[in-house]
N, C-alpha and C. Protein backbone atom coordinates (compact mmCIF):
# COMPACT_ATOMS: atom_id res chain seq x y z
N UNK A 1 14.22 -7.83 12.93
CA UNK A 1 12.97 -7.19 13.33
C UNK A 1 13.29 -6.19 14.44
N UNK A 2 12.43 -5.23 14.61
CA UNK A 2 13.06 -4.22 15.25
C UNK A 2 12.13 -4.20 16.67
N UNK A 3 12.57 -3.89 17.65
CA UNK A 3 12.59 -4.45 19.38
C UNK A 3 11.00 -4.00 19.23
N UNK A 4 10.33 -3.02 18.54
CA UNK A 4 8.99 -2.64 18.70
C UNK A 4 7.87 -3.98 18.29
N UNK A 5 8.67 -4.96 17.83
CA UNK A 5 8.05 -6.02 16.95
C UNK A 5 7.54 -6.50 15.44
N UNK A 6 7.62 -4.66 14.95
CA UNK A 6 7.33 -4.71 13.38
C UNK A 6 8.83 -5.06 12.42
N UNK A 7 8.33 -5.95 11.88
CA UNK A 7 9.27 -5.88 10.78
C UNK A 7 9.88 -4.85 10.07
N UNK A 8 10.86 -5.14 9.58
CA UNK A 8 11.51 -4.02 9.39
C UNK A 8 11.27 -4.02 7.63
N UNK A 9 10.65 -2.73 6.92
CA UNK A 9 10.47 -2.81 5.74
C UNK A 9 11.52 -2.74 4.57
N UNK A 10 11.45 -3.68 3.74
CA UNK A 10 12.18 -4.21 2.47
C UNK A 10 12.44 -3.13 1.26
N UNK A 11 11.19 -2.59 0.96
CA UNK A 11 10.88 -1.61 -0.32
C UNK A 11 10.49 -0.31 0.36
N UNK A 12 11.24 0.81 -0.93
CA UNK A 12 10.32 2.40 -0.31
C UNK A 12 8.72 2.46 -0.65
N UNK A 13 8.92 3.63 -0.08
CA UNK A 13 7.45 3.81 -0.50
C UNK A 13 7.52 4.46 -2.31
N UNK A 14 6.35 4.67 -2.61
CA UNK A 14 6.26 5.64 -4.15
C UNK A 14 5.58 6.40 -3.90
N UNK A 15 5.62 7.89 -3.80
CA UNK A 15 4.70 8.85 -3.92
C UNK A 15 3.98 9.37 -5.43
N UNK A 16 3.03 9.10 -5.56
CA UNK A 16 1.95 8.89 -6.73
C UNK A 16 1.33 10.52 -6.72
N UNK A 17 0.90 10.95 -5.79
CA UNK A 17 0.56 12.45 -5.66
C UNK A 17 0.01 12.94 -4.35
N UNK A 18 0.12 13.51 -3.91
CA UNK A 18 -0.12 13.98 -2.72
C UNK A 18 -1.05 13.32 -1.65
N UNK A 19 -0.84 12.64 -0.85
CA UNK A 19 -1.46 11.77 0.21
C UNK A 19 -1.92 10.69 -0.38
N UNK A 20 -0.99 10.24 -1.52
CA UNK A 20 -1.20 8.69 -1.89
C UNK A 20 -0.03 8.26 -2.35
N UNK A 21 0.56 6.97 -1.68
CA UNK A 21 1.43 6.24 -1.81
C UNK A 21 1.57 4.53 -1.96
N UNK A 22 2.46 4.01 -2.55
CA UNK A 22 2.43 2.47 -3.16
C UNK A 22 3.68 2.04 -2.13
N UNK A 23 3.40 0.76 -2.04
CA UNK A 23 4.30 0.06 -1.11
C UNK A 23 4.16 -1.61 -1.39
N UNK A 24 5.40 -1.83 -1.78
CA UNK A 24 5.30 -3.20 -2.22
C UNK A 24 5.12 -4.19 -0.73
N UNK A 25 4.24 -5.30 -0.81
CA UNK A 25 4.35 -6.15 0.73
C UNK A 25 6.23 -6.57 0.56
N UNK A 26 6.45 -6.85 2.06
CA UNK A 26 8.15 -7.59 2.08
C UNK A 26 7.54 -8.83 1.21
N UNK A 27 6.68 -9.86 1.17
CA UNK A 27 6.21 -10.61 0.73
C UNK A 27 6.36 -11.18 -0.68
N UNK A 28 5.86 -9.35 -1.68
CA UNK A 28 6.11 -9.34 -3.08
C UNK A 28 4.52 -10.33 -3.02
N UNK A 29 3.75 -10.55 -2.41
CA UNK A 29 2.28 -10.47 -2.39
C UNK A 29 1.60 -9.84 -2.81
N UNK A 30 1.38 -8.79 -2.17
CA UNK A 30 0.83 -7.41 -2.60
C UNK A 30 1.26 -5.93 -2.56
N UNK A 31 0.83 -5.50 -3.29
CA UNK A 31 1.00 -3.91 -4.04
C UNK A 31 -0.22 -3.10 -2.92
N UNK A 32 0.57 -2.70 -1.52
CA UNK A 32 -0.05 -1.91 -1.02
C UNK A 32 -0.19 -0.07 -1.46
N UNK A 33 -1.78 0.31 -1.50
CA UNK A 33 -1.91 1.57 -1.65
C UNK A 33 -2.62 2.15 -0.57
N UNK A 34 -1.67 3.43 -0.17
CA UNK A 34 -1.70 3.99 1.43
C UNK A 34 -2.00 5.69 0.63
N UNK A 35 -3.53 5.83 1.36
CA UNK A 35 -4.34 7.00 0.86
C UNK A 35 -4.53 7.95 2.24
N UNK A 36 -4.19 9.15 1.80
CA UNK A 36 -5.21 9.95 2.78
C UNK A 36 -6.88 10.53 2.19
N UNK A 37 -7.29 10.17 3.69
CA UNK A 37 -8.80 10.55 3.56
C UNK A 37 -9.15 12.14 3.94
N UNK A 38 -9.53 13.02 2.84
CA UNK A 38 -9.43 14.08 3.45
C UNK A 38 -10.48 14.64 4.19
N UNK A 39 -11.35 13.90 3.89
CA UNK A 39 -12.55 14.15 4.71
C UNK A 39 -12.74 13.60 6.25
N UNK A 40 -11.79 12.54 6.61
CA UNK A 40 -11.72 12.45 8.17
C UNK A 40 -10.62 12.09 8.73
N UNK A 41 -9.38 12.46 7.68
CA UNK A 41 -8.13 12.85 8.03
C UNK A 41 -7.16 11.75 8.40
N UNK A 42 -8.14 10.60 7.91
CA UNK A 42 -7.29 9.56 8.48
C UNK A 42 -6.72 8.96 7.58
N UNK A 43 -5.48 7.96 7.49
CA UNK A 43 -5.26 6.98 5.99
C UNK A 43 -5.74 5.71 5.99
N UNK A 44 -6.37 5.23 4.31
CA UNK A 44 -6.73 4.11 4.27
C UNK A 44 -5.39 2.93 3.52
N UNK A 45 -5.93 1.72 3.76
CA UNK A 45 -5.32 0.82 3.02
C UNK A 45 -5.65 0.24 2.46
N UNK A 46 -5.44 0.15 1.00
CA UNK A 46 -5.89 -0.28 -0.32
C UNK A 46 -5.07 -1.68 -0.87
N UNK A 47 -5.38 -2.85 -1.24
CA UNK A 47 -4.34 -3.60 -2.04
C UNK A 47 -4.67 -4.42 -3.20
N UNK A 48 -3.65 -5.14 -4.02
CA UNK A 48 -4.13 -5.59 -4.88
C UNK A 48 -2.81 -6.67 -4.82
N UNK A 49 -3.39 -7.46 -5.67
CA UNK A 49 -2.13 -8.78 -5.87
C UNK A 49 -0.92 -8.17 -6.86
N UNK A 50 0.44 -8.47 -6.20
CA UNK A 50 1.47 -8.17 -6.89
C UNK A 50 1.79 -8.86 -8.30
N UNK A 51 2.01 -7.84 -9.45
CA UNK A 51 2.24 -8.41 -10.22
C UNK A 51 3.08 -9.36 -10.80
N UNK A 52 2.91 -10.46 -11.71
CA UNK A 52 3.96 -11.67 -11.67
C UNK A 52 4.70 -11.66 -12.85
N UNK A 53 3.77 -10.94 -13.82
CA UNK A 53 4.18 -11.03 -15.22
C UNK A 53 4.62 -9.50 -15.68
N UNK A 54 5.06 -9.44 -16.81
CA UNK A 54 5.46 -7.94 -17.76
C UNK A 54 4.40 -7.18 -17.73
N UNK A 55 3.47 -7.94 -18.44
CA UNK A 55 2.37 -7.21 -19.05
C UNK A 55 1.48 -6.91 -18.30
N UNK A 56 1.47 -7.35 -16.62
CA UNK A 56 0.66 -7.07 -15.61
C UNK A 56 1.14 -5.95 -14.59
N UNK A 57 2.81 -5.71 -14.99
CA UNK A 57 3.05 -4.67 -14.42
C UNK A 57 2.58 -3.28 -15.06
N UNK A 58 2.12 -3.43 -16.37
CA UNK A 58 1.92 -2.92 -17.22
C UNK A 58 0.66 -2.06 -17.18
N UNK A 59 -0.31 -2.72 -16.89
CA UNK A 59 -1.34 -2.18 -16.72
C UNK A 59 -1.56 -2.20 -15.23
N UNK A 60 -0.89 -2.15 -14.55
CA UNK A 60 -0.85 -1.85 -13.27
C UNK A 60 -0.24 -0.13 -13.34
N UNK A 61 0.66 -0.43 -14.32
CA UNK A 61 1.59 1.37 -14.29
C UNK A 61 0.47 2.27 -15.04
N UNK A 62 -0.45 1.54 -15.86
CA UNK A 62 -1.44 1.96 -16.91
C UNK A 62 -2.46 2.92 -16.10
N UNK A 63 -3.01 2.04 -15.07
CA UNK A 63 -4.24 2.13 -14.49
C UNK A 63 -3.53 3.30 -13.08
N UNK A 64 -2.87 3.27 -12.79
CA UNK A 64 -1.98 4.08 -11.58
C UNK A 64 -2.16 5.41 -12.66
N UNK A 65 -1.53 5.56 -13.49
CA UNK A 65 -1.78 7.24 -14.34
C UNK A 65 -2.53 7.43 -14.26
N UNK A 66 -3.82 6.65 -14.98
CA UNK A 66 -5.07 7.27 -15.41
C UNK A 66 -5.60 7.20 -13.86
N UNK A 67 -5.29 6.88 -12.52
CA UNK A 67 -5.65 6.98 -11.48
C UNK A 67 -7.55 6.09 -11.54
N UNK A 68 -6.95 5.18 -11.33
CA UNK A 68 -7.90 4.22 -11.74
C UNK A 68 -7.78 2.96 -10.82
N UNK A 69 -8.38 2.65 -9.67
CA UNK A 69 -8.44 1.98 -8.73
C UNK A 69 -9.06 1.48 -8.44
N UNK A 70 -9.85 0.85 -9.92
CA UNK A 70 -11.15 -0.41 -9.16
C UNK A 70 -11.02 -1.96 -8.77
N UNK A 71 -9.44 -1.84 -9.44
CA UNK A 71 -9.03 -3.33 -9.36
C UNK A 71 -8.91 -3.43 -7.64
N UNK A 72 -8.60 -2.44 -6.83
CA UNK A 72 -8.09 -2.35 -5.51
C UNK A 72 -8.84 -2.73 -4.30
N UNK A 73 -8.67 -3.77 -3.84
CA UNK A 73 -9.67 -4.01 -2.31
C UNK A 73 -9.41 -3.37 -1.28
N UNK A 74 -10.04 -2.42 -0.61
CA UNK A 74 -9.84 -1.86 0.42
C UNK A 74 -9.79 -2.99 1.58
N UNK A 75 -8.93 -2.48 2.46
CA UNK A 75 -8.10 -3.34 3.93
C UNK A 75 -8.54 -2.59 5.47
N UNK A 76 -8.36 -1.77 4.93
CA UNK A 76 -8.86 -0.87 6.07
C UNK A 76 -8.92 1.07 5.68
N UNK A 77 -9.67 1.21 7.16
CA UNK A 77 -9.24 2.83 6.68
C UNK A 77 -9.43 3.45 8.25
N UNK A 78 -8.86 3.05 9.01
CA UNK A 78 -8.95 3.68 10.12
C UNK A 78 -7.49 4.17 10.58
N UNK A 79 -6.79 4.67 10.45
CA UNK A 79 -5.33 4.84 10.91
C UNK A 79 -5.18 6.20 10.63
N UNK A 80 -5.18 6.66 11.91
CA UNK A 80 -4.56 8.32 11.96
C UNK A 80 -3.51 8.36 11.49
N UNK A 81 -2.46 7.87 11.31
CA UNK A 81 -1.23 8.48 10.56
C UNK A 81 -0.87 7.11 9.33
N UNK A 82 -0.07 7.75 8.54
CA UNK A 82 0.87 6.95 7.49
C UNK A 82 1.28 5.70 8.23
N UNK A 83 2.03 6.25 9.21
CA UNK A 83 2.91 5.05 9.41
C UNK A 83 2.76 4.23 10.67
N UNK A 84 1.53 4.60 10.73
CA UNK A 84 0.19 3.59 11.39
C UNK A 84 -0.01 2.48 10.70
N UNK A 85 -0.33 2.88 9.54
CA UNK A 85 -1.06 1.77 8.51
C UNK A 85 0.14 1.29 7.79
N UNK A 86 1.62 1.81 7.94
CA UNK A 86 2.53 1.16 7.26
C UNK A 86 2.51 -0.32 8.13
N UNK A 87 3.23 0.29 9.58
CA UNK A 87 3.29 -0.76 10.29
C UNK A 87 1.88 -2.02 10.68
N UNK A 88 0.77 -1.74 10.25
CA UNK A 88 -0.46 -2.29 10.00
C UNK A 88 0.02 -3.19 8.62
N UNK A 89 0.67 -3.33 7.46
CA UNK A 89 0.12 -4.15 6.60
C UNK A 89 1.61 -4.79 6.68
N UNK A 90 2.93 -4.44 7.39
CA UNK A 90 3.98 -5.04 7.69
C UNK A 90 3.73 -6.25 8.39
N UNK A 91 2.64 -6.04 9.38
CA UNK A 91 2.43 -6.64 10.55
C UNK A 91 1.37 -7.91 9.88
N UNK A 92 0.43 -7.28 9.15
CA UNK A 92 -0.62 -8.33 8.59
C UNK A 92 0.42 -9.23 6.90
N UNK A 93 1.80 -8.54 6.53
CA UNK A 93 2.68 -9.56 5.53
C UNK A 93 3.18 -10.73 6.22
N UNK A 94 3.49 -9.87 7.69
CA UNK A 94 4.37 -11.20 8.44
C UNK A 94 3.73 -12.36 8.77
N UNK A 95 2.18 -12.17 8.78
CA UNK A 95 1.40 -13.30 9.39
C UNK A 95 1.11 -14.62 9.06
């Protein structure tokens, strides 16, 4: 863990398209999605349960194209930067 206290992250990120990115928890819990808001500039955090099976990664890769995000519970959305809210859902895996 690194002297700041956040864990130190496991997986990259995925860039999906411009101010939206996927981030697996260190956990393998959840499938974090890290959005910018362009309307108040800040990023949110989106998640959903990591998939366990084939066919759930499946329509997880399905629903990500067609940009389709209802399965997704929002976590928060207050974080001025990216890696605000990175270290925000590092911090809420470790807990």
């Amino acid at each position: 863990m690194p002297e700041s206290g956040t864990p130190e992250r496991k997986y990259a990120l995925v860039r999906i398209k411009a101010g939206d990115w996927l981030l697996p928890s260190n956990s393998l819990r959840w499938y974090w999605r890290l959005s910018k808001n362009e309307e108040e500039g800040g990023w949110s955090l989106w998640r959903t349960a990591f998939p366990q099976q084939d066919h759930e990664f499946d329509v997880l890769a399905e629903d990500i194209a067609l940009d389709l995000w209802q399965e997704w519970e929002l976590w928060d959305d207050h974080f001025p930067t990216r890696g605000e809210a990175i270290v925000a859902l590092l911090r809420y895996d470790e807990a």
